[in-house]
Protein backbone atom coordinates (compact mmCIF):
# COMPACT_ATOMS: atom_id res chain seq x y z
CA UNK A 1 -80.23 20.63 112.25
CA UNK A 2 -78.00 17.69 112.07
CA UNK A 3 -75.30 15.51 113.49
CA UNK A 4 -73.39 12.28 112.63
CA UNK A 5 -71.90 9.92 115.22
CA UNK A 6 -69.58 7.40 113.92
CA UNK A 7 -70.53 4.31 114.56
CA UNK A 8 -67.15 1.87 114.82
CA UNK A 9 -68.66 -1.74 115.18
CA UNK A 10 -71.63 -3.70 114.58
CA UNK A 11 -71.84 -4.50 117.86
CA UNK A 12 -71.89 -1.02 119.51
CA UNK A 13 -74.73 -0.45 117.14
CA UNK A 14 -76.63 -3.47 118.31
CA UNK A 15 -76.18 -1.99 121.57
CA UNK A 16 -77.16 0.95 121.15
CA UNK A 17 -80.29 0.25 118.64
CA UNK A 18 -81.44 -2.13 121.34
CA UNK A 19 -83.95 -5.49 120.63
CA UNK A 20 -86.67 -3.74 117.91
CA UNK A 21 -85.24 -0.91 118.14
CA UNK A 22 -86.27 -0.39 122.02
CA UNK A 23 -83.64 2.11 122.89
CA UNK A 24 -83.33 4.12 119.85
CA UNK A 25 -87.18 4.93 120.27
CA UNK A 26 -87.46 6.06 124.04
CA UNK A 27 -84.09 8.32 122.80
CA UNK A 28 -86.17 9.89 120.35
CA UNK A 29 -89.12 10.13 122.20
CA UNK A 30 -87.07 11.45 125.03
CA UNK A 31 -84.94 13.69 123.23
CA UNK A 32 -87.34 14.64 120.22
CA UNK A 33 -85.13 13.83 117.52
CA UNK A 34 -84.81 11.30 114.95
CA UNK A 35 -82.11 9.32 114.98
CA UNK A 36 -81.21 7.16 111.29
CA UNK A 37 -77.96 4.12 111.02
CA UNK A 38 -76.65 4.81 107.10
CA UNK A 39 -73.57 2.53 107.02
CA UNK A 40 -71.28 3.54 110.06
CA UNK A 41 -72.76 6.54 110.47
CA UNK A 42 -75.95 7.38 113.46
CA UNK A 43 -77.64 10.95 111.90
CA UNK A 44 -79.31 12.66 114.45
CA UNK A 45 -82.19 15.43 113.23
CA UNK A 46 -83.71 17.87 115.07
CA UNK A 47 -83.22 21.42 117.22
CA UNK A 48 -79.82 21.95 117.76
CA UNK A 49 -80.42 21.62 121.88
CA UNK A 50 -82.08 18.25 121.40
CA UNK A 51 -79.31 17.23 119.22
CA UNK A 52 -76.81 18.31 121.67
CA UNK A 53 -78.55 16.82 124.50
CA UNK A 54 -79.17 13.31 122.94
CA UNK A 55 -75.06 13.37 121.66
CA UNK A 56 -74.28 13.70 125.00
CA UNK A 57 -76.64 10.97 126.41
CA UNK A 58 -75.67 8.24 123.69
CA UNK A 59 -71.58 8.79 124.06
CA UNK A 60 -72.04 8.72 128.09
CA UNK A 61 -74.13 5.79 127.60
CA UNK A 62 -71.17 4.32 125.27
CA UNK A 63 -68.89 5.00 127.48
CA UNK A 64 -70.69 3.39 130.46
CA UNK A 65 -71.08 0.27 128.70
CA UNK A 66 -67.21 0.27 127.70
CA UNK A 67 -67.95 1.16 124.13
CA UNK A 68 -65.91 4.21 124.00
CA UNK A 69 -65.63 4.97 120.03
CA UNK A 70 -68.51 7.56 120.43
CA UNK A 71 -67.22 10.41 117.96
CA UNK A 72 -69.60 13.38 116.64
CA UNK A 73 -68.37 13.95 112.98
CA UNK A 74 -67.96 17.30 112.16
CA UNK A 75 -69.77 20.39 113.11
CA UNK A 76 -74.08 20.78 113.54
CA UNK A 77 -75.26 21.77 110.27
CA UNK A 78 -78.69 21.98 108.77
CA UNK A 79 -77.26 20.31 105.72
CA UNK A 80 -75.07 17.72 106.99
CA UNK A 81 -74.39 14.99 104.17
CA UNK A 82 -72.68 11.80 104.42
CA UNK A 83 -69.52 10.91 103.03
C-alpha cells in the first residue's frame, strides 16, 4: 500500500527529514514503513495500518511544530503514482 503527503515548503521537509535523516528513520523503524521525498511529495509504503498510523503521527507532529500544511493526497492505493 501507499500514501502521498504533500509536502508545501522546503523547510517543513527539513523538519521533518531531520539532521541525516534522524527522524525519518526512527519513523520508519517505528512505524515499519518506508517513507521516500520525490519533489513535494513524502510516499509512504507499507500495510495499510502502518501507513495510517505513521500519517497520523507526521501531520500531528506538523501541526505541533506550527507547520500545519500536512495533506494526505488522495486515497491508499497499492498503486499510487505521482503526478
Amino acid at each position: 500500500m501507499e500514501r502521498k503527503i504533500k509536502i508545501k515548503s522546503l523547510s517543513e521537509a527539513q523538519s521533518l527529514f531531520g539532521p541525516n535523516d534522524e527522524n525519518i528513520k526512527s519513523i520508519e523503524k517505528e512505524f515499519k514503513v518506508k517513507l521516500t521525498l520525490r519533489g513535494e511529495y513524502l510516499k509512504l509504503a507499507g500495510s495499510l495500518n502502518n501507513i495510517g498510523k505513521a500519517t497520523d503521527f507526521i501531520c500531528k507532529r506538523n501541526r505541533n511544530t506550527g507547520n500545519y500544511s500536512c495533506c494526505p493526497v488522495g486515497p491508499l492505493s497499492t498503486h499510487e503514482k505521482y503526478p
